[in-house]
C-alpha atoms as a PDB file:
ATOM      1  CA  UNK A   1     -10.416  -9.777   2.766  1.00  0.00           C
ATOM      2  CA  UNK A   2      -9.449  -8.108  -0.283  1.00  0.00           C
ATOM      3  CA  UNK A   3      -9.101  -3.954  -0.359  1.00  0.00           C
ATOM      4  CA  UNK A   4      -7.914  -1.657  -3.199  1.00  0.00           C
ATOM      5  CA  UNK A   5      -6.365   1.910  -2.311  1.00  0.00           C
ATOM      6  CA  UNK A   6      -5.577   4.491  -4.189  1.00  0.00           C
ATOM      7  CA  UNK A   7      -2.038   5.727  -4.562  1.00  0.00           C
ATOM      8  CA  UNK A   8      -2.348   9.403  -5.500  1.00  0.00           C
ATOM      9  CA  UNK A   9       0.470  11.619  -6.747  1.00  0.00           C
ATOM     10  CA  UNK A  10       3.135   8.449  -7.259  1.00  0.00           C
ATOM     11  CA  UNK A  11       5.098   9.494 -10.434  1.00  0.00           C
ATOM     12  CA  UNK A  12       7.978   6.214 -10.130  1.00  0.00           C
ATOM     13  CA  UNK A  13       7.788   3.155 -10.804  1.00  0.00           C
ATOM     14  CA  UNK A  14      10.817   1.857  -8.831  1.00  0.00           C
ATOM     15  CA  UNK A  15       8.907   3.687  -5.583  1.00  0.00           C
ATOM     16  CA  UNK A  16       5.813   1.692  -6.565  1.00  0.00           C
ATOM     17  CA  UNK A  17       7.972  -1.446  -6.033  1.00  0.00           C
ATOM     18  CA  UNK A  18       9.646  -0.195  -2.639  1.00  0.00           C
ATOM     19  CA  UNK A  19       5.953   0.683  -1.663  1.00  0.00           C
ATOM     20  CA  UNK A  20       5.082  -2.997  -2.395  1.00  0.00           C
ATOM     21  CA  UNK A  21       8.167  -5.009  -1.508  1.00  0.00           C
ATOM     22  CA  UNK A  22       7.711  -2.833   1.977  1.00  0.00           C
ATOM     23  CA  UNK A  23       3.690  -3.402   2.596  1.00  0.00           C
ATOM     24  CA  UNK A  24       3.835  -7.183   1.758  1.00  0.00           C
ATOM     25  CA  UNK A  25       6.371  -7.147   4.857  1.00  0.00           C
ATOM     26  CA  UNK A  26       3.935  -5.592   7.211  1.00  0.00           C
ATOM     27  CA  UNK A  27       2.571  -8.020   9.663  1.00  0.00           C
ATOM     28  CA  UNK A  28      -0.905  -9.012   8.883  1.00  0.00           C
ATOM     29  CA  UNK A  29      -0.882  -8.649   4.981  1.00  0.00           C
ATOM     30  CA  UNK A  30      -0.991 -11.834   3.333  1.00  0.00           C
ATOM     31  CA  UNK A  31       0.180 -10.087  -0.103  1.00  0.00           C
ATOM     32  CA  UNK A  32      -0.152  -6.569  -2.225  1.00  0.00           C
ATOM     33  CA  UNK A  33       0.562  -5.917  -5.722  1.00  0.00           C
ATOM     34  CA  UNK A  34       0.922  -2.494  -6.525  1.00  0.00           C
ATOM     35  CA  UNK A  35      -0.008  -1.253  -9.937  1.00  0.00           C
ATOM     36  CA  UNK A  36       1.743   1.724 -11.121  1.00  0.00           C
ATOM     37  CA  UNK A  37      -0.213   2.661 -14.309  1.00  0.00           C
ATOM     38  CA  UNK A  38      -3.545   2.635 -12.674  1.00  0.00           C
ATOM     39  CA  UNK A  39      -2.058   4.275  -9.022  1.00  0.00           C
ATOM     40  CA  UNK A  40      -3.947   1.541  -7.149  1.00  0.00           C
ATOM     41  CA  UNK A  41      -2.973  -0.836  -4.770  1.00  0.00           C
ATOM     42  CA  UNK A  42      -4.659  -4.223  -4.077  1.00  0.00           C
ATOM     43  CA  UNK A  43      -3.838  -5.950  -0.419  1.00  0.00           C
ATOM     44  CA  UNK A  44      -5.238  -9.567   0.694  1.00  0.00           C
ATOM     45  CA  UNK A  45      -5.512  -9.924   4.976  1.00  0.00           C
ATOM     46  CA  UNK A  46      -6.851 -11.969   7.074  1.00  0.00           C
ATOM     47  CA  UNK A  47      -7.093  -9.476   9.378  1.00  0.00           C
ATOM     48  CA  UNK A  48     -10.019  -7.916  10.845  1.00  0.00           C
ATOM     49  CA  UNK A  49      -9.062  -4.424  11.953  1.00  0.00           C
ATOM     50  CA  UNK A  50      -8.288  -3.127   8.570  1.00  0.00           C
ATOM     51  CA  UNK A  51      -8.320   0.102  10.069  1.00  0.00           C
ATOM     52  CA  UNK A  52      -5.240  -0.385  12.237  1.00  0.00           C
ATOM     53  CA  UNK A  53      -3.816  -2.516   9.275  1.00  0.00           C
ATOM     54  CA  UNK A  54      -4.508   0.915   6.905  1.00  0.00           C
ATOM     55  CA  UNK A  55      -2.572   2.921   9.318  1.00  0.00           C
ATOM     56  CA  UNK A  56       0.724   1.106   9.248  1.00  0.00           C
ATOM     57  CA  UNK A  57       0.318   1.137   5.471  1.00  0.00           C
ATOM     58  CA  UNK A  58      -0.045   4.689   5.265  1.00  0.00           C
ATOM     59  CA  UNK A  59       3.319   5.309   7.142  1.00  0.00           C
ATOM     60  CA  UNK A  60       4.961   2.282   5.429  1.00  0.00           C
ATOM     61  CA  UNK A  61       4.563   4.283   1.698  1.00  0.00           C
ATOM     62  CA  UNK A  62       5.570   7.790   3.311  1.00  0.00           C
ATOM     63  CA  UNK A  63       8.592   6.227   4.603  1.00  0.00           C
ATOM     64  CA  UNK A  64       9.076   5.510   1.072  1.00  0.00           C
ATOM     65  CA  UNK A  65       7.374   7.936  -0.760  1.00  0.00           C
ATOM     66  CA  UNK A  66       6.347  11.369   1.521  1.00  0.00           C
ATOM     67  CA  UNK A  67       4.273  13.251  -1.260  1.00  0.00           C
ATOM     68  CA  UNK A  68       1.873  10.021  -2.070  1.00  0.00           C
ATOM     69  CA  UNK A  69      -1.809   9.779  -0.849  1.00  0.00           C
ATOM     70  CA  UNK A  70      -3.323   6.273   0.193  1.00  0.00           C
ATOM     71  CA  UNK A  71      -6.754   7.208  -0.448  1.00  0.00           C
ATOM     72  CA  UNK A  72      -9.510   4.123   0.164  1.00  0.00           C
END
């Protein structure tokens, strides 16, 4: 299953590739590519409780980033 989220409020570009290096690492994503221009990120799983899977992202990128929104 493929989702896109919106990353709201991310102003750097070397966060946007902490935020992906770290969410590819997350048990249960098969891969994410974040693009910084558009604010969106796109994740592939095989899982099927995205919403516990959107959960650990969430706290994954505010780890990294604390003022970003992951908006579906």
């Amino acid at each position: 299953m493929k989702k896109t989220v919106r990353l709201l409020e991310l102003d750097c570009a070397h966060c946007a590739a902490e935020i992906e290096r770290a969410v590819r690492g997350i048990k249960g994503i098969d891969s994410a590519s974040v693009n910084f221009f558009a604010r969106r990120m796109t994740i592939d799983t095989s899982e099927s409780d995205f919403e516990r899977l959107f959960d650990t992202i969430v706290k994954t990128v505010h780890k990294i980033e604390p003022d970003v929104r992951v908006c579906l």
